[in-house]
PDB file of N, CA and C in Angstrom:
ATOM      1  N   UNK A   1      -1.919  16.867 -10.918  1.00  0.00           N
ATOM      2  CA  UNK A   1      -1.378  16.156  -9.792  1.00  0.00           C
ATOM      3  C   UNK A   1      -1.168  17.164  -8.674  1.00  0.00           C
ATOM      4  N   UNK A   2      -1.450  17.029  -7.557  1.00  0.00           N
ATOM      5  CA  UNK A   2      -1.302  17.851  -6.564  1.00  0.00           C
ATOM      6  C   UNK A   2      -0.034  16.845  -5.203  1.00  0.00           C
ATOM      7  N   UNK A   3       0.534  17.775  -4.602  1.00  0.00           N
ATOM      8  CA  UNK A   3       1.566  17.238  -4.015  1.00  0.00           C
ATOM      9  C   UNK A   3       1.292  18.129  -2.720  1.00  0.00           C
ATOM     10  N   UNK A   4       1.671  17.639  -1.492  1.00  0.00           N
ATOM     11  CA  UNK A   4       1.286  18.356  -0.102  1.00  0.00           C
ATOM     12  C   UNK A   4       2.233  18.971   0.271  1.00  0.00           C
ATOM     13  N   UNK A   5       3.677  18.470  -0.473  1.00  0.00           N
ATOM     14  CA  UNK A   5       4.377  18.914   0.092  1.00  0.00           C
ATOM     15  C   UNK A   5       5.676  19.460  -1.103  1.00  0.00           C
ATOM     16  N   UNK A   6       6.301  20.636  -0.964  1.00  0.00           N
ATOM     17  CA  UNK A   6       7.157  21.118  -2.097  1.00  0.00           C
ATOM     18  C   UNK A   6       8.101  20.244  -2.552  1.00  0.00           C
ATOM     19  N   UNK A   7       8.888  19.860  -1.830  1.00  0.00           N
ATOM     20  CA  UNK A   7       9.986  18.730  -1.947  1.00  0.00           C
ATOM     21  C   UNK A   7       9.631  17.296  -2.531  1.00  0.00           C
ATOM     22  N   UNK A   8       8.548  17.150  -2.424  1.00  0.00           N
ATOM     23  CA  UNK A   8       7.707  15.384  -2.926  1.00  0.00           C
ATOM     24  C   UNK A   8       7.546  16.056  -4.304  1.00  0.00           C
ATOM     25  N   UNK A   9       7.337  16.812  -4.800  1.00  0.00           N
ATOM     26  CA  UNK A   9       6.884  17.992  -6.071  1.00  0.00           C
ATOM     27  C   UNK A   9       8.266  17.996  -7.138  1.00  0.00           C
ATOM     28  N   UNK A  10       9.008  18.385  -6.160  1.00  0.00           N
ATOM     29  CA  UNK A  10      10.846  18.433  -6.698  1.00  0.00           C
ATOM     30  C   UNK A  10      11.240  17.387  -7.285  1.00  0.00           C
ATOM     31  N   UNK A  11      10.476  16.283  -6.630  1.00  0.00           N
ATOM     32  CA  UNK A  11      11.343  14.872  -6.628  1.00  0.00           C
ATOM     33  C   UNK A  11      10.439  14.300  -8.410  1.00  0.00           C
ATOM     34  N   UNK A  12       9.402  14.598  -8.150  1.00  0.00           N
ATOM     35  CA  UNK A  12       9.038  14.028  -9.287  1.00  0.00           C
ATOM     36  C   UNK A  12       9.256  14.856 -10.446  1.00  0.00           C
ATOM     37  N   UNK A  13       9.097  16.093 -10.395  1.00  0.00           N
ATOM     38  CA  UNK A  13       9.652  16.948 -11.538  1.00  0.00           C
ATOM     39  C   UNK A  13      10.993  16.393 -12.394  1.00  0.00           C
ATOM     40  N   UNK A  14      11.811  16.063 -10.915  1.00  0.00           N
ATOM     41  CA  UNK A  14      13.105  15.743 -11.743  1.00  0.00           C
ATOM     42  C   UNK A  14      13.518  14.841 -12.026  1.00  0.00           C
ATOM     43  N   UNK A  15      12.552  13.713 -11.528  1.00  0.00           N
ATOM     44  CA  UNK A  15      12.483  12.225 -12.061  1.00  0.00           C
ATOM     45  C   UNK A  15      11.919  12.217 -13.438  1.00  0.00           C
ATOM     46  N   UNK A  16      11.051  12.993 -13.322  1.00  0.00           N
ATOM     47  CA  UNK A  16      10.139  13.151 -14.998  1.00  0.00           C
ATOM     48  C   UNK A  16      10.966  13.819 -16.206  1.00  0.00           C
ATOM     49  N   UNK A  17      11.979  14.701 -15.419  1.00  0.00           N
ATOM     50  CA  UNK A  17      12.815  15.344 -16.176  1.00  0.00           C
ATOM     51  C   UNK A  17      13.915  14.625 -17.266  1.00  0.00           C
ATOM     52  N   UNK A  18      14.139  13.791 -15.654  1.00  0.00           N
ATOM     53  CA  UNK A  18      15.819  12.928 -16.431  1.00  0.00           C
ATOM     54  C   UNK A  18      14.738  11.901 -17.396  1.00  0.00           C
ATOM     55  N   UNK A  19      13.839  11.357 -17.181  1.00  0.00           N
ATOM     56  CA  UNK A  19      13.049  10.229 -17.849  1.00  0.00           C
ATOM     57  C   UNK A  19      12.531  10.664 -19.274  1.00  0.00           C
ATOM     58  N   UNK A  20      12.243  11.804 -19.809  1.00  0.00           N
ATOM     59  CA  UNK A  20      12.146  12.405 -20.431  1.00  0.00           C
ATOM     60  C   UNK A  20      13.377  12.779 -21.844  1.00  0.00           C
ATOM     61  N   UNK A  21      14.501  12.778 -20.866  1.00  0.00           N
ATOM     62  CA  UNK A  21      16.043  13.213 -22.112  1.00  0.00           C
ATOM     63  C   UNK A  21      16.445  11.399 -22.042  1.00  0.00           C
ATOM     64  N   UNK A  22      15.860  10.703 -21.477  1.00  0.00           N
ATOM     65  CA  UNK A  22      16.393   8.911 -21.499  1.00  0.00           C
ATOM     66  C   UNK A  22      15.974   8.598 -22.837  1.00  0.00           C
ATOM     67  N   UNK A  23      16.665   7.447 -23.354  1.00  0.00           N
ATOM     68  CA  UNK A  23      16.529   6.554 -24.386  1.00  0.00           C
ATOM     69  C   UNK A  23      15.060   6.265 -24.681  1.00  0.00           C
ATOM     70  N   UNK A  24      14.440   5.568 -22.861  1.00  0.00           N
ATOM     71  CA  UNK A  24      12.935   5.160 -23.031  1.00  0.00           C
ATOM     72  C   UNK A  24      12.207   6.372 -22.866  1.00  0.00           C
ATOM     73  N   UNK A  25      12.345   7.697 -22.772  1.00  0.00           N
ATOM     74  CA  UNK A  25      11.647   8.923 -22.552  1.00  0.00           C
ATOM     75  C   UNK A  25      11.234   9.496 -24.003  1.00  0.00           C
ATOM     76  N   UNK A  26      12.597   8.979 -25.075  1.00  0.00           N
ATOM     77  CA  UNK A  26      12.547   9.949 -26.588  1.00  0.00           C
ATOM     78  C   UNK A  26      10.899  10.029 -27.143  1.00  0.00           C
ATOM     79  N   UNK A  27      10.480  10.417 -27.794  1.00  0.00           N
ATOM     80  CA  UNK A  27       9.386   9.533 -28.745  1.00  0.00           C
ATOM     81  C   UNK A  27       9.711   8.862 -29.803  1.00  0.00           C
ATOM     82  N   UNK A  28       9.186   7.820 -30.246  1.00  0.00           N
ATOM     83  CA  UNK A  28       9.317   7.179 -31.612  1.00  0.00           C
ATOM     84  C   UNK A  28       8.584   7.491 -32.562  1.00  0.00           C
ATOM     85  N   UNK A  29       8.898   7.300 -33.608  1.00  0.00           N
ATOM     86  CA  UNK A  29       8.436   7.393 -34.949  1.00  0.00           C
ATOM     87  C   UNK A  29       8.536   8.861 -35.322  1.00  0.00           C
ATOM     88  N   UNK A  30       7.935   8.236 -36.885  1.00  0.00           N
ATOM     89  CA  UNK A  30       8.298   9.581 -37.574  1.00  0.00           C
ATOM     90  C   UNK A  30       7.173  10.398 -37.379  1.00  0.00           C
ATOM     91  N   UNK A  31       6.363  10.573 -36.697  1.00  0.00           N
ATOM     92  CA  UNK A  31       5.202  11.516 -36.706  1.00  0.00           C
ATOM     93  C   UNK A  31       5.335  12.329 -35.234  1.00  0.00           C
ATOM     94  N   UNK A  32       5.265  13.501 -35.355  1.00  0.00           N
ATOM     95  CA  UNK A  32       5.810  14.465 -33.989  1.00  0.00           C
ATOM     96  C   UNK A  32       4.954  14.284 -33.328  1.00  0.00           C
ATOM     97  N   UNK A  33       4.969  14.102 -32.248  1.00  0.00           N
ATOM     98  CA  UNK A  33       4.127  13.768 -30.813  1.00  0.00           C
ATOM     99  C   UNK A  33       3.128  15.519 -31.094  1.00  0.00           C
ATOM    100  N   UNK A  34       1.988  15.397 -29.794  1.00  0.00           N
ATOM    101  CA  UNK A  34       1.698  16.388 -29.473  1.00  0.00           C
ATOM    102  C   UNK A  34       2.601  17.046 -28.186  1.00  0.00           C
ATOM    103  N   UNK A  35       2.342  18.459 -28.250  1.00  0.00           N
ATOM    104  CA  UNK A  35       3.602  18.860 -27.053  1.00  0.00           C
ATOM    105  C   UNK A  35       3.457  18.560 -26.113  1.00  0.00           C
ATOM    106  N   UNK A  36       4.332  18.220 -25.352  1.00  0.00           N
ATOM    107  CA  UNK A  36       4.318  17.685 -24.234  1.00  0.00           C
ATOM    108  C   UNK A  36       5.226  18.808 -23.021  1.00  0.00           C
ATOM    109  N   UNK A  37       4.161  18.921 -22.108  1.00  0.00           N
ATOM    110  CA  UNK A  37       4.319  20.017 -21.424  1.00  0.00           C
ATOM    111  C   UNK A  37       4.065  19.690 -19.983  1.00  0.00           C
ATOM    112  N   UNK A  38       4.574  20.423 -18.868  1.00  0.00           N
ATOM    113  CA  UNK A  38       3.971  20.407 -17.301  1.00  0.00           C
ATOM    114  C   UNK A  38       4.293  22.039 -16.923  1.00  0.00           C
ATOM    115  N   UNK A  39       3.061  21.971 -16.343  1.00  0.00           N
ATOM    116  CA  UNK A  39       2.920  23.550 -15.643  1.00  0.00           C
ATOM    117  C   UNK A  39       2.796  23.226 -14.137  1.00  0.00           C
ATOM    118  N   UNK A  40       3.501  24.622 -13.607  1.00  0.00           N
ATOM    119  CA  UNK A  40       2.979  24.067 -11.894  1.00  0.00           C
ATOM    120  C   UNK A  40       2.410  25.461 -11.384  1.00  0.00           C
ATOM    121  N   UNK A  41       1.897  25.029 -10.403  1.00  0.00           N
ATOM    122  CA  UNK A  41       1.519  26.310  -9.437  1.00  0.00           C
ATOM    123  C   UNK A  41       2.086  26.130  -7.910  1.00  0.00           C
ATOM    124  N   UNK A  42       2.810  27.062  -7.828  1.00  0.00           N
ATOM    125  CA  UNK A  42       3.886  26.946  -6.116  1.00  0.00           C
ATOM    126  C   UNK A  42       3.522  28.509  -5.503  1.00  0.00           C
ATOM    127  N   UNK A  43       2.508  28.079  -4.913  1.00  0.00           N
ATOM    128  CA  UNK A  43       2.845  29.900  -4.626  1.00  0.00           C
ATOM    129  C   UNK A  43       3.860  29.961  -3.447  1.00  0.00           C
ATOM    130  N   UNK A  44       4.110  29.359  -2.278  1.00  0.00           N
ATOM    131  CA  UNK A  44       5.142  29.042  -1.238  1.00  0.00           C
ATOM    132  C   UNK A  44       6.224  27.595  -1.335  1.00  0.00           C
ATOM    133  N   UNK A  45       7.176  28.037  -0.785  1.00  0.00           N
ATOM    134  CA  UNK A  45       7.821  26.417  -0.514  1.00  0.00           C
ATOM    135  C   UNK A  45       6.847  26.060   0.537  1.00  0.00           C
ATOM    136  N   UNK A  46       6.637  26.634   1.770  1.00  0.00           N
ATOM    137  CA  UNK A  46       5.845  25.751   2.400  1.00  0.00           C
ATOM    138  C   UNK A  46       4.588  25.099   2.352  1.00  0.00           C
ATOM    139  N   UNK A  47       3.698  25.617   1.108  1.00  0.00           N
ATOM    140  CA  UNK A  47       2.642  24.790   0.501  1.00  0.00           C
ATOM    141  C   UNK A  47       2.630  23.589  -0.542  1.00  0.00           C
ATOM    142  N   UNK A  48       1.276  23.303  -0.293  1.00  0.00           N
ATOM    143  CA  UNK A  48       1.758  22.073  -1.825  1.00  0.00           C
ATOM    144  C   UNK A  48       1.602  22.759  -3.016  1.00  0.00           C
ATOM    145  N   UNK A  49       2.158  21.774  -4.061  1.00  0.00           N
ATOM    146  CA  UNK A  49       2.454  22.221  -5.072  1.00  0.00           C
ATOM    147  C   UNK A  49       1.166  21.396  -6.232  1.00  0.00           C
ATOM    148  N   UNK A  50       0.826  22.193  -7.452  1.00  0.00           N
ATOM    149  CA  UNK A  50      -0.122  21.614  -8.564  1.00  0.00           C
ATOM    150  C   UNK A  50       0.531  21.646  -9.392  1.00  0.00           C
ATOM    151  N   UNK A  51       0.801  20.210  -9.941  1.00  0.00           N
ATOM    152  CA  UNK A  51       1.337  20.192 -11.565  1.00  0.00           C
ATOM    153  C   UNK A  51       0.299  19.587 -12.684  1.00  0.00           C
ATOM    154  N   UNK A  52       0.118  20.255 -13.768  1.00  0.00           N
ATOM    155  CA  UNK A  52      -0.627  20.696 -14.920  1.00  0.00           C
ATOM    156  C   UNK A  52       0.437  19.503 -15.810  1.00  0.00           C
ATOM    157  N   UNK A  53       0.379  18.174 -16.506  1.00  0.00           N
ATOM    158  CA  UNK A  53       0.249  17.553 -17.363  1.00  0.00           C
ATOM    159  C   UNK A  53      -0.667  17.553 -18.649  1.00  0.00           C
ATOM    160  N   UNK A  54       0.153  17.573 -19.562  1.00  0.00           N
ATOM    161  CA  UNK A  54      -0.549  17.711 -20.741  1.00  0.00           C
ATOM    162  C   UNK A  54      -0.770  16.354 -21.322  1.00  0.00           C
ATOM    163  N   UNK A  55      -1.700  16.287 -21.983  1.00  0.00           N
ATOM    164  CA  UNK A  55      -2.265  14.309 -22.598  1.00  0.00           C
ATOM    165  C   UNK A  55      -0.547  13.314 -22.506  1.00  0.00           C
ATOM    166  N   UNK A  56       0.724  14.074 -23.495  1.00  0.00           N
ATOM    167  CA  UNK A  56       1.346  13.582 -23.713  1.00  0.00           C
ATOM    168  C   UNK A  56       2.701  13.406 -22.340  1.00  0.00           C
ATOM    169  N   UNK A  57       2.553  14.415 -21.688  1.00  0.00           N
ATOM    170  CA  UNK A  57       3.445  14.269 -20.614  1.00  0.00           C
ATOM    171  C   UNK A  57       2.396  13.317 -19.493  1.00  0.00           C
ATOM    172  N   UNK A  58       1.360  13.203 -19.457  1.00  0.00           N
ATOM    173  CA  UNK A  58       0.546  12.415 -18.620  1.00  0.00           C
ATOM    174  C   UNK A  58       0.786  11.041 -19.526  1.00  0.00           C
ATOM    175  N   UNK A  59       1.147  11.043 -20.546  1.00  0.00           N
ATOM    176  CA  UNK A  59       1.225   9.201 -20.841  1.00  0.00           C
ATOM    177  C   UNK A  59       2.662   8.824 -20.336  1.00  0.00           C
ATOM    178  N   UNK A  60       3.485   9.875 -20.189  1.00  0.00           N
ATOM    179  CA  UNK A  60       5.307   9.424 -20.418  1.00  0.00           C
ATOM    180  C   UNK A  60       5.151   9.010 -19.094  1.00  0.00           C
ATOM    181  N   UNK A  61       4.405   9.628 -18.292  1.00  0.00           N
ATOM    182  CA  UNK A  61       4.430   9.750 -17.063  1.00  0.00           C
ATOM    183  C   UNK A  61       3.932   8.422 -16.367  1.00  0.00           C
ATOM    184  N   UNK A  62       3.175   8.221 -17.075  1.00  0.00           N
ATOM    185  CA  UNK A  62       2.167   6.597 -16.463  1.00  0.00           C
ATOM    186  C   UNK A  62       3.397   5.206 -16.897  1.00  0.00           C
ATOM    187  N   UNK A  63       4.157   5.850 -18.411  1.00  0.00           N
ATOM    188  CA  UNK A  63       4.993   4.797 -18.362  1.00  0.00           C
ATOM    189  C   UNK A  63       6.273   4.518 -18.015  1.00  0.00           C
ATOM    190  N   UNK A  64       6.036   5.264 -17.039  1.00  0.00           N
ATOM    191  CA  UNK A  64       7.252   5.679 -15.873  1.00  0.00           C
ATOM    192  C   UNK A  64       7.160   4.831 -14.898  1.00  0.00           C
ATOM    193  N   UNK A  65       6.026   6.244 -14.248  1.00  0.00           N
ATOM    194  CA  UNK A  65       5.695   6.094 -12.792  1.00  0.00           C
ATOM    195  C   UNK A  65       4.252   5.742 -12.530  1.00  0.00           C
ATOM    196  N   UNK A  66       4.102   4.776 -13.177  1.00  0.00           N
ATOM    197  CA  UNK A  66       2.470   4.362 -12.884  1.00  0.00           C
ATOM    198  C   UNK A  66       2.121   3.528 -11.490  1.00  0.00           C
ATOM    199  N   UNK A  67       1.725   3.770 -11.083  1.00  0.00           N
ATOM    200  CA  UNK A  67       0.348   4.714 -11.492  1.00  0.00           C
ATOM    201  C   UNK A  67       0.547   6.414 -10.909  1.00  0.00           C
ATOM    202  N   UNK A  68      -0.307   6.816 -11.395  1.00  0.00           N
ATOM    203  CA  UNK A  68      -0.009   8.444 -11.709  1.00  0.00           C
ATOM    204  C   UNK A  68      -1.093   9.137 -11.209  1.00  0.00           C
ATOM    205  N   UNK A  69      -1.323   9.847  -9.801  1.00  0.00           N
ATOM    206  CA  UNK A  69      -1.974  10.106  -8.887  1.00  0.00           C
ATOM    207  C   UNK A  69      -2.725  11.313  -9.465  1.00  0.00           C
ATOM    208  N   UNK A  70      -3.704  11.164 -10.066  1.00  0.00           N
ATOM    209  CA  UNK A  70      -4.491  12.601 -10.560  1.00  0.00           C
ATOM    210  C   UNK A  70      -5.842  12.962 -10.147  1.00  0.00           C
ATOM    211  N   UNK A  71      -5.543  14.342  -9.561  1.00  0.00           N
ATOM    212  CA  UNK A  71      -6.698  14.865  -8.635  1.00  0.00           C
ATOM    213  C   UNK A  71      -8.052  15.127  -9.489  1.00  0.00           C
ATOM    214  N   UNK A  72      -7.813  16.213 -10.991  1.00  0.00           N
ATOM    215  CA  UNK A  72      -8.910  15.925 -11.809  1.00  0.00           C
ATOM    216  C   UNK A  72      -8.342  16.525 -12.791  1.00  0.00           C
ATOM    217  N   UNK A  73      -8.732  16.684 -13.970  1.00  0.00           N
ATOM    218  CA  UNK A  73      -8.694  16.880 -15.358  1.00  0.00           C
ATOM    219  C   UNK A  73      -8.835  18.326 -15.676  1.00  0.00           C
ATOM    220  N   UNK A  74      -7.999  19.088 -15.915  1.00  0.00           N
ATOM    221  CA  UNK A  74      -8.785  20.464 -17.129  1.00  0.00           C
ATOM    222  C   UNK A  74      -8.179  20.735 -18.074  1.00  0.00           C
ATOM    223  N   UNK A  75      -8.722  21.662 -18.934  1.00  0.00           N
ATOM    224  CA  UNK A  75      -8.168  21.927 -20.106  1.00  0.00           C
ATOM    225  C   UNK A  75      -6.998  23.691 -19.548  1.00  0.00           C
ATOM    226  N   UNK A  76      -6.407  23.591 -20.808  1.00  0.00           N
ATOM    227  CA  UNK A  76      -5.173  24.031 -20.671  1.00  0.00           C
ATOM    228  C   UNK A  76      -6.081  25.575 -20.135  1.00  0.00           C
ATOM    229  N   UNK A  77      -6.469  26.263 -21.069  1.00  0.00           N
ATOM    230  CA  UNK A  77      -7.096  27.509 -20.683  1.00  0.00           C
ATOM    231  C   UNK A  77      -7.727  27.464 -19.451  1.00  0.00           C
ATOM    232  N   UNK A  78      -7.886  26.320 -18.844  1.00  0.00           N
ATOM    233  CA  UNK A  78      -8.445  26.786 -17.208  1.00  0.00           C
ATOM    234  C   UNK A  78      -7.171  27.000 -16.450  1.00  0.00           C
ATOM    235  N   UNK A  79      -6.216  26.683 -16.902  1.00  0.00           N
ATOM    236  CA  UNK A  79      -5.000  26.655 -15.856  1.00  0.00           C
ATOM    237  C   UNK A  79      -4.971  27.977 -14.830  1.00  0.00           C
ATOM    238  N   UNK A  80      -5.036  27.801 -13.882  1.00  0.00           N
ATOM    239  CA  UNK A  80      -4.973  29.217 -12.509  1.00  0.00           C
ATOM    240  C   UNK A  80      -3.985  29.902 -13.254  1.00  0.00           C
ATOM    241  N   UNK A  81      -4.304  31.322 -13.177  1.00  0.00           N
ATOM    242  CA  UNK A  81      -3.460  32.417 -13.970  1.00  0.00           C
ATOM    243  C   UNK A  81      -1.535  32.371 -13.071  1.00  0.00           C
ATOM    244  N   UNK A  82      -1.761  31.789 -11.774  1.00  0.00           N
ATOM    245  CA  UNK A  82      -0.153  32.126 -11.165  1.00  0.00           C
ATOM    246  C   UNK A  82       0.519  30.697 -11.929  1.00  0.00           C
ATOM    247  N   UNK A  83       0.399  29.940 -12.689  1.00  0.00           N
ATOM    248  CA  UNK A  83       0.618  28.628 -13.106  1.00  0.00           C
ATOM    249  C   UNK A  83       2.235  29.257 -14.303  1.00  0.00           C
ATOM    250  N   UNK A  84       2.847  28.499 -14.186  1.00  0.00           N
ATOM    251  CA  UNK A  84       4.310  28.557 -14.818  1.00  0.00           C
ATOM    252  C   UNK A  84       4.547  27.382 -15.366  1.00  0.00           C
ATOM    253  N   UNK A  85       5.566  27.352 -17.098  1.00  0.00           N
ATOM    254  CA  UNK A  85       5.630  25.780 -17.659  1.00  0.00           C
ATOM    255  C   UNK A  85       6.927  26.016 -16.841  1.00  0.00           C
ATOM    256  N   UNK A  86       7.323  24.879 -16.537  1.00  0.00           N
ATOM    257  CA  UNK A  86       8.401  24.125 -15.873  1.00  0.00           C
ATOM    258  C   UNK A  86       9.007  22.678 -16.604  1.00  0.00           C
ATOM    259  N   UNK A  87       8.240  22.314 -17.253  1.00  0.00           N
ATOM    260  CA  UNK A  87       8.743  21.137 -18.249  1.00  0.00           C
ATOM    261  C   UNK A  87       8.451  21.301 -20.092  1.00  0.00           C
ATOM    262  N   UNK A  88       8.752  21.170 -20.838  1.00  0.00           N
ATOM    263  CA  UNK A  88       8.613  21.308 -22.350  1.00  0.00           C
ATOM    264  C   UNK A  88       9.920  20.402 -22.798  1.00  0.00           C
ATOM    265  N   UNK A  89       9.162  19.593 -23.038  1.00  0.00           N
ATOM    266  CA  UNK A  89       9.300  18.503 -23.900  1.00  0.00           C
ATOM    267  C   UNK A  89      10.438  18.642 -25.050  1.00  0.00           C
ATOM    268  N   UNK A  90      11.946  18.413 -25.068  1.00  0.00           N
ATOM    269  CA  UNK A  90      12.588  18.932 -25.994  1.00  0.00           C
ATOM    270  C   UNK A  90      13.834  19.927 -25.882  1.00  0.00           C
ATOM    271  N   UNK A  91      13.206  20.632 -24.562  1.00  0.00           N
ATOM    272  CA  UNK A  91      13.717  21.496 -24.740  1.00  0.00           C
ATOM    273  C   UNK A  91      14.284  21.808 -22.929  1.00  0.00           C
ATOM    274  N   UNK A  92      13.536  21.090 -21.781  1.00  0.00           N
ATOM    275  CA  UNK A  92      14.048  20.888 -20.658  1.00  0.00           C
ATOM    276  C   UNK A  92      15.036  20.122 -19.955  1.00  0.00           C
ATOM    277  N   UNK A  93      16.234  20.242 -20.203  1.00  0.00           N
ATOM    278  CA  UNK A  93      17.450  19.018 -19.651  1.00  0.00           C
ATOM    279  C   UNK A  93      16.642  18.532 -18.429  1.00  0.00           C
ATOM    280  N   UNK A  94      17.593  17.298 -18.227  1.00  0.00           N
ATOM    281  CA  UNK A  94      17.557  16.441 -17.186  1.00  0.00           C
ATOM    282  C   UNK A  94      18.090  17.696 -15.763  1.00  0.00           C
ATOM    283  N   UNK A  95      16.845  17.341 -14.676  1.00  0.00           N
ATOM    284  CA  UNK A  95      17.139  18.405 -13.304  1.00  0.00           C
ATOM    285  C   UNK A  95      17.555  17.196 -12.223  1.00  0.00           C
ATOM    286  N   UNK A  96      18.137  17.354 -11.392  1.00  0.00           N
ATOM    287  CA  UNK A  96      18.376  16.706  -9.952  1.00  0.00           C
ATOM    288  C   UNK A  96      17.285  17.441  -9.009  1.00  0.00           C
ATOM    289  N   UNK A  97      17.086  17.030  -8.426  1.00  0.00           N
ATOM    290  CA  UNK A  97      15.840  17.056  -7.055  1.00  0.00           C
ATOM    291  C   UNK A  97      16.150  18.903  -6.468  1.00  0.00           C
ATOM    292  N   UNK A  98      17.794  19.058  -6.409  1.00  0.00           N
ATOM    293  CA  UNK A  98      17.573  20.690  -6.191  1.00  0.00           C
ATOM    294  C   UNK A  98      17.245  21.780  -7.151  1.00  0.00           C
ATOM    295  N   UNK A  99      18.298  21.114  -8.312  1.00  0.00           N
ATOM    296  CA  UNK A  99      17.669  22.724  -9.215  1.00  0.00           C
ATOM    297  C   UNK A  99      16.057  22.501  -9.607  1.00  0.00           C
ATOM    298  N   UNK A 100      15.515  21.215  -9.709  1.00  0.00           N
ATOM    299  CA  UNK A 100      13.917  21.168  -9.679  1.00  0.00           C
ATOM    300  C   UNK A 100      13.218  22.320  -8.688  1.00  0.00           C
ATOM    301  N   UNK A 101      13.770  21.725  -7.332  1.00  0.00           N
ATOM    302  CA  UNK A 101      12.836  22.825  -6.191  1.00  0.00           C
ATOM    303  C   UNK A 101      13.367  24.357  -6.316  1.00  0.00           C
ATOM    304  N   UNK A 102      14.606  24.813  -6.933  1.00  0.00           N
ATOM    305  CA  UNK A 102      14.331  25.794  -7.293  1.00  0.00           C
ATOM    306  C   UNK A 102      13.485  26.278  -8.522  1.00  0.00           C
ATOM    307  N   UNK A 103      13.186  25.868  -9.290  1.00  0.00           N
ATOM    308  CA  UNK A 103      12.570  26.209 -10.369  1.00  0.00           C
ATOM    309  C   UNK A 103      10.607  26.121 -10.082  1.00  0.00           C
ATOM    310  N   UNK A 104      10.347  25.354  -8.813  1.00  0.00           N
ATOM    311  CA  UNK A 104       9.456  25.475  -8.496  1.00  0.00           C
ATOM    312  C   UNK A 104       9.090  26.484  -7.714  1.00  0.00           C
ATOM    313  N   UNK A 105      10.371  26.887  -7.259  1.00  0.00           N
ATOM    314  CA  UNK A 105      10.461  28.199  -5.811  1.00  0.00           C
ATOM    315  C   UNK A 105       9.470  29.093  -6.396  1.00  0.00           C
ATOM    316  N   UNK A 106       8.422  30.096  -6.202  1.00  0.00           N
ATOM    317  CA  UNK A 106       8.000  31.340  -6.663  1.00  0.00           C
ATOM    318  C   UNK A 106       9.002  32.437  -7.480  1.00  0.00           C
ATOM    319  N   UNK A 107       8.985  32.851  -8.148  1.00  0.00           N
ATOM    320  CA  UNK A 107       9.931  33.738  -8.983  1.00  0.00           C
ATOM    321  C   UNK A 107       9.704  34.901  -8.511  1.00  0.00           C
TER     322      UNK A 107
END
């Protein structure tokens, strides 16, 4: 997913975030999902931002916020080397729209 602008980037991170630790976010059943992950690439606040969905964070995501604006497809090993996970499944609390855009900020 590509975003034009940093802050439109923030917003969904941390919509995906809280949607994610929700009741309808958990997974079901007894069989462990595959991981579910988002990577981004921010090299400025003032540029847009690329977020990297993995199969399973691209489904949570559609049954969210569908429809789910995707520029094109790659596999994980193509990911641009400046690319950072920012979401993991499990293990990322729920963010509000600021600590999102910081975590997108460049490190």
């Amino acid at each position: 997913m590509e975003f034009a602008h940093h802050d439109e980037a923030a917003a969904f991170v941390a919509a995906l975030s809280r949607f994610l630790v929700s009741p309808k976010g958990s997974p079901s059943g007894s069989r462990k999902p595959p991981p579910l992950e988002v990577w981004a690439r921010s090299p400025v606040a003032s540029e847009g931002v690329a977020l990297f969905l993995s199969d399973t964070a691209l489904v949570a995501a559609k049954k969210e916020f569908s429809p789910v604006p995707i520029a094109r497809t790659i596999k994980r090993e193509a990911l641009p080397d400046e690319s950072f996970l920012i979401i993991e499944g499990g293990v990322t609390p729920a963010w509000g729209a600021a600590e999102a855009s910081a975590r997108l900020s460049p490190r």
